[in-house]
N, C-alpha and C. Protein backbone atom coordinates (compact mmCIF):
# COMPACT_ATOMS: atom_id res chain seq x y z
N UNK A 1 363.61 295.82 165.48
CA UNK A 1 362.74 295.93 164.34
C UNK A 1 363.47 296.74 163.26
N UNK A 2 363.52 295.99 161.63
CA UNK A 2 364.32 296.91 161.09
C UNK A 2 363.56 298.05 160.21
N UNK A 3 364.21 298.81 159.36
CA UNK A 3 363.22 299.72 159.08
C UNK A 3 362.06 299.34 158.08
N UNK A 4 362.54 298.38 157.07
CA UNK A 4 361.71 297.42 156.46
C UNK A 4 360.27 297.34 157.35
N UNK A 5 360.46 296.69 158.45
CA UNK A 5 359.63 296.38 159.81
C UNK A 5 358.47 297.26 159.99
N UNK A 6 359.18 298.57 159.85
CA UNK A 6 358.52 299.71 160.27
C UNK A 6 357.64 300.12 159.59
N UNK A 7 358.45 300.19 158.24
CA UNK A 7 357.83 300.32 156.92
C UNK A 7 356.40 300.03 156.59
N UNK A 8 356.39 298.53 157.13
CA UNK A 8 355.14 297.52 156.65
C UNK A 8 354.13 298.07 157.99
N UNK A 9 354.29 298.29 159.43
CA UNK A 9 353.64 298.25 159.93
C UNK A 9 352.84 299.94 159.76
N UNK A 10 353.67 300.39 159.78
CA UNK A 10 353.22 301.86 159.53
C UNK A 10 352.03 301.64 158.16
N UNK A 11 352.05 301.26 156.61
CA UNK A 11 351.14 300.96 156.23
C UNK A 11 350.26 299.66 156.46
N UNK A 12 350.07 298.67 157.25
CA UNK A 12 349.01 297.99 157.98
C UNK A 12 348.35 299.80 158.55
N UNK A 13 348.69 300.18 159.65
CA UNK A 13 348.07 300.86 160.81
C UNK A 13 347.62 302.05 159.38
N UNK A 14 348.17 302.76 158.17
CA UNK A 14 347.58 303.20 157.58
C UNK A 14 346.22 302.87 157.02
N UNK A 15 346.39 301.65 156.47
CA UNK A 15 345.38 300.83 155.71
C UNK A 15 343.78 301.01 156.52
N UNK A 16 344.65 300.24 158.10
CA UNK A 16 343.21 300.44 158.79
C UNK A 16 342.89 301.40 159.21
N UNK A 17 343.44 302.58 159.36
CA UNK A 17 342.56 303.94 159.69
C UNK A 17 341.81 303.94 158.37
N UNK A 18 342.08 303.89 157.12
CA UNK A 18 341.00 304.08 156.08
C UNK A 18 339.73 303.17 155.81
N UNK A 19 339.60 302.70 156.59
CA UNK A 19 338.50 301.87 157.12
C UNK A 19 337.41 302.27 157.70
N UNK A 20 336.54 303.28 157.15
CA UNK A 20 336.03 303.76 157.73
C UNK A 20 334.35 303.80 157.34
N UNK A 21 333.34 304.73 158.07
CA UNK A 21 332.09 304.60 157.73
C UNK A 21 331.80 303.08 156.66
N UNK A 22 331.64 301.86 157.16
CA UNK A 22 331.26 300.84 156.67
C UNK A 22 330.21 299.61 157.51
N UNK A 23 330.09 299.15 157.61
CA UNK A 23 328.74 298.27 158.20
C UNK A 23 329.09 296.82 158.05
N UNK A 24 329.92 296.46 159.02
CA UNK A 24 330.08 294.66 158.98
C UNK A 24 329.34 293.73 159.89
N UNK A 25 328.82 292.31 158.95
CA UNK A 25 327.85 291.69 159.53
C UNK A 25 328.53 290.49 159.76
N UNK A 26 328.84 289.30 160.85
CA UNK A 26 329.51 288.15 160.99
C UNK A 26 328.55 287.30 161.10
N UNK A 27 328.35 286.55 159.62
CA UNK A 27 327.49 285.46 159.72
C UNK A 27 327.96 284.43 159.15
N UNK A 28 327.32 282.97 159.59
CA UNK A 28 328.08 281.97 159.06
C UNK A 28 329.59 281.58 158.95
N UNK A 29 330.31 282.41 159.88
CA UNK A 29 332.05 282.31 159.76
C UNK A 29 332.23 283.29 158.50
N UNK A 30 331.40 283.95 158.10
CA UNK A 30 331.93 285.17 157.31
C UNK A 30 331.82 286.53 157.56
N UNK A 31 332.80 287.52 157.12
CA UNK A 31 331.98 289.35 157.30
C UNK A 31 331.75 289.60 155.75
N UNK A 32 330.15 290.15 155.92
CA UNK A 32 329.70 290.73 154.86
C UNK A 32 329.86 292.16 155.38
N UNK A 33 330.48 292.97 154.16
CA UNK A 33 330.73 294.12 154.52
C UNK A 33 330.42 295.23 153.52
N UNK A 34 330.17 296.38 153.39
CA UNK A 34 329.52 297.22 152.63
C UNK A 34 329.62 298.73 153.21
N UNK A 35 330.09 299.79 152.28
CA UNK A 35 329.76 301.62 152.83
C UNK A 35 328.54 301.42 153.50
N UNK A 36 328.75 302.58 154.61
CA UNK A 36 327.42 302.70 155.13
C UNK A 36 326.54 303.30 153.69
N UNK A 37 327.04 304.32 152.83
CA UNK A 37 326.26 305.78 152.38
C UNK A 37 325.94 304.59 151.12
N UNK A 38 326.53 303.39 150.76
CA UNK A 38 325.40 302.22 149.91
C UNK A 38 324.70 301.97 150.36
N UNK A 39 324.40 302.03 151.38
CA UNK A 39 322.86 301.13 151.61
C UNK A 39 322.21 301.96 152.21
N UNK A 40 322.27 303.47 151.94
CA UNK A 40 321.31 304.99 152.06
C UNK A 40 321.36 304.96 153.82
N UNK A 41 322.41 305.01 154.44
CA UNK A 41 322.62 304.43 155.94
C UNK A 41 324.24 305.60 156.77
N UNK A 42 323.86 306.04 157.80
CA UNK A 42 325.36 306.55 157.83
C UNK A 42 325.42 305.66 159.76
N UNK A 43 326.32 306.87 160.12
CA UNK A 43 326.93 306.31 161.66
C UNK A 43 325.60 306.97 162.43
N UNK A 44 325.19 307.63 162.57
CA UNK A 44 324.01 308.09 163.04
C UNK A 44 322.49 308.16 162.84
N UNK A 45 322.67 306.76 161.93
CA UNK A 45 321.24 305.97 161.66
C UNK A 45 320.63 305.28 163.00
N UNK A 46 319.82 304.96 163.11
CA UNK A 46 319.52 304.43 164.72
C UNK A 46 319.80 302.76 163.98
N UNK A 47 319.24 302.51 165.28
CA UNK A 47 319.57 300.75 165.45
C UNK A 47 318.20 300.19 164.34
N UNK A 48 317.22 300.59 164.21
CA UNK A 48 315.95 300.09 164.29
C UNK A 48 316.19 300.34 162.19
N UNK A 49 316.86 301.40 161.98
CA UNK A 49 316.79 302.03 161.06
C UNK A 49 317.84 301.01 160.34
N UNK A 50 318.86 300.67 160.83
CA UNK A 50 319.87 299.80 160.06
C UNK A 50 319.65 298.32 160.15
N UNK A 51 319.04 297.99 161.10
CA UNK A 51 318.58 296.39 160.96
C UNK A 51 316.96 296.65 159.99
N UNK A 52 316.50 297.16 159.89
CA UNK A 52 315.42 297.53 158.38
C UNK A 52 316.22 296.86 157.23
N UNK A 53 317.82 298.09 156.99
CA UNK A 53 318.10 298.00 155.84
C UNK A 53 318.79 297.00 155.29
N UNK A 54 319.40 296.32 156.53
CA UNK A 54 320.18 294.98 156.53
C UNK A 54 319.59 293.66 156.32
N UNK A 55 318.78 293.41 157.12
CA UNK A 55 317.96 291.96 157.22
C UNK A 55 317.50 291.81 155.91
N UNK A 56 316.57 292.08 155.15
CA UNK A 56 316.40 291.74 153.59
C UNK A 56 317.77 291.83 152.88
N UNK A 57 319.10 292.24 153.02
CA UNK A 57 319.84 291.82 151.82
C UNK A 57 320.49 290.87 152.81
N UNK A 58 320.58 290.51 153.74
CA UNK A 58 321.34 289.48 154.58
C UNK A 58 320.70 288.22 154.27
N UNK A 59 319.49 288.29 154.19
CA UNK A 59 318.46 287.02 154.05
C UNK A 59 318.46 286.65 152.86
N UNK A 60 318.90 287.65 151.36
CA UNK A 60 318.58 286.83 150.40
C UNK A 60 319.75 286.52 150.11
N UNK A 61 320.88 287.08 150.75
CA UNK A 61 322.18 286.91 150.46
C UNK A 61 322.86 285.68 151.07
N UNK A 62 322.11 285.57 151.91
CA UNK A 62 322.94 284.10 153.23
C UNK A 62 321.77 283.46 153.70
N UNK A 63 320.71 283.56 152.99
CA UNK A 63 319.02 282.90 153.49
C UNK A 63 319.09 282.90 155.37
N UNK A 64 319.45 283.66 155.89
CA UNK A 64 318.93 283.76 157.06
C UNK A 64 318.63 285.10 157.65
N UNK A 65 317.65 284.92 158.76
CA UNK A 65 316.77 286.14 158.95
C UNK A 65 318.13 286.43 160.59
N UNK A 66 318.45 287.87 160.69
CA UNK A 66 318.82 288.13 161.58
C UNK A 66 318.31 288.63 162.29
N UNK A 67 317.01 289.29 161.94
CA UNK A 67 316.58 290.12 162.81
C UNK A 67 316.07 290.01 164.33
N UNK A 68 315.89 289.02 164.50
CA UNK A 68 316.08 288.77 166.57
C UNK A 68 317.46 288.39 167.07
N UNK A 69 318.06 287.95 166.41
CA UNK A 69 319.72 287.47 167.42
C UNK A 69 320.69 288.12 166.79
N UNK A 70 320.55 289.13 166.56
CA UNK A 70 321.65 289.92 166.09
C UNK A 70 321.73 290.77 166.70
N UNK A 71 322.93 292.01 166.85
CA UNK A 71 322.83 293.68 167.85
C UNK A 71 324.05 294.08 166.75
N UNK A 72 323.35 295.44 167.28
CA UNK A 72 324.46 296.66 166.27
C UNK A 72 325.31 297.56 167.80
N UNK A 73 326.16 297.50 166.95
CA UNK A 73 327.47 297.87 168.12
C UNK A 73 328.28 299.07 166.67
N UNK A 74 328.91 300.04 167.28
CA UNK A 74 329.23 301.19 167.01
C UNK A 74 330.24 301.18 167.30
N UNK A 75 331.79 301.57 166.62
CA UNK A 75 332.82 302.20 167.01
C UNK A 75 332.91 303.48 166.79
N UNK A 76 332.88 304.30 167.60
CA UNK A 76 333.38 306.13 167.59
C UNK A 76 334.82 306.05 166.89
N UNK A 77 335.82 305.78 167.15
CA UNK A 77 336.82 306.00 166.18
C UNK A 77 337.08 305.89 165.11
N UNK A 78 336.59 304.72 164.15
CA UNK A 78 336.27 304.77 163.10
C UNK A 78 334.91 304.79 162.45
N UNK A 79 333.93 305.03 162.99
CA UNK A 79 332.37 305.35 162.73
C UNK A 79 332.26 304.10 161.81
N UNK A 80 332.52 303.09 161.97
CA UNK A 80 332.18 301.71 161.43
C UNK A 80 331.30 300.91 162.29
N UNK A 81 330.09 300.02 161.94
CA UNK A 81 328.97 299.63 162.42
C UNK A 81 328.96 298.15 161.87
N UNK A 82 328.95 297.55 163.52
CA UNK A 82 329.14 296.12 163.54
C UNK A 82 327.78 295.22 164.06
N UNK A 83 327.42 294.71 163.25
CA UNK A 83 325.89 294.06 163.57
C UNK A 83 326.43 292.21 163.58
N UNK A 84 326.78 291.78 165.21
CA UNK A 84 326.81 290.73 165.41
C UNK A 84 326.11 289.88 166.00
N UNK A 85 326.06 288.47 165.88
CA UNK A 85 325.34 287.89 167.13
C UNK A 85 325.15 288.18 168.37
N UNK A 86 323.99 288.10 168.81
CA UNK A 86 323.50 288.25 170.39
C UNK A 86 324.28 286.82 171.07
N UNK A 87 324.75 287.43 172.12
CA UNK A 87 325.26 286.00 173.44
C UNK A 87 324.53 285.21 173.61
N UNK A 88 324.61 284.01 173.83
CA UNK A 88 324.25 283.13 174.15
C UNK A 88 324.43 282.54 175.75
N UNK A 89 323.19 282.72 176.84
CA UNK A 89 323.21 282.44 178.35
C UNK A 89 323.84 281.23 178.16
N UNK A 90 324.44 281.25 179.22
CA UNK A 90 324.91 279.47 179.43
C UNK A 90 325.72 279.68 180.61
């Protein structure tokens, strides 16, 4: 790897540590993504509290209601909050 190499990867791995406190939603083959502290929301909002604040701008934004098949999932390392589809049994 040359130092060029290094160069680039060292800012990738920068980039994404600054990634932080934000709220991504995967709908439709897209991430809608947004600060938590925009949408009056941090990492220690409960579950009940962030699907409130989500589902009305998700719905008028992508006309669909998430609020039963969706789950909020939490990363501790970067305190970023991921509200994806629920599994599907099969």
């Amino acid at each position: 790897m040359t130092n060029q190499d290094l160069d680039q990867r060292t800012a990738e791995l920068e980039a994404a540590d600054n990634v932080v406190e934000k709220i991504f939603v995967t709908i439709g083959g897209q991430d809608w993504q947004r600060d938590l502290s925009d949408l009056g929301l941090s990492f220690d909002s409960s579950e009940s509290e962030i699907m409130n604040r989500i589902v009305p701008i998700i719905k008028e934004e992508f006309g669909e209601n998430i609020s039963e098949y969706y789950k909020v999932r939490k990363a501790l390392n970067s305190h970023n909050i991921f509200v994806i589809p629920n599994s599907t049994a099969g």
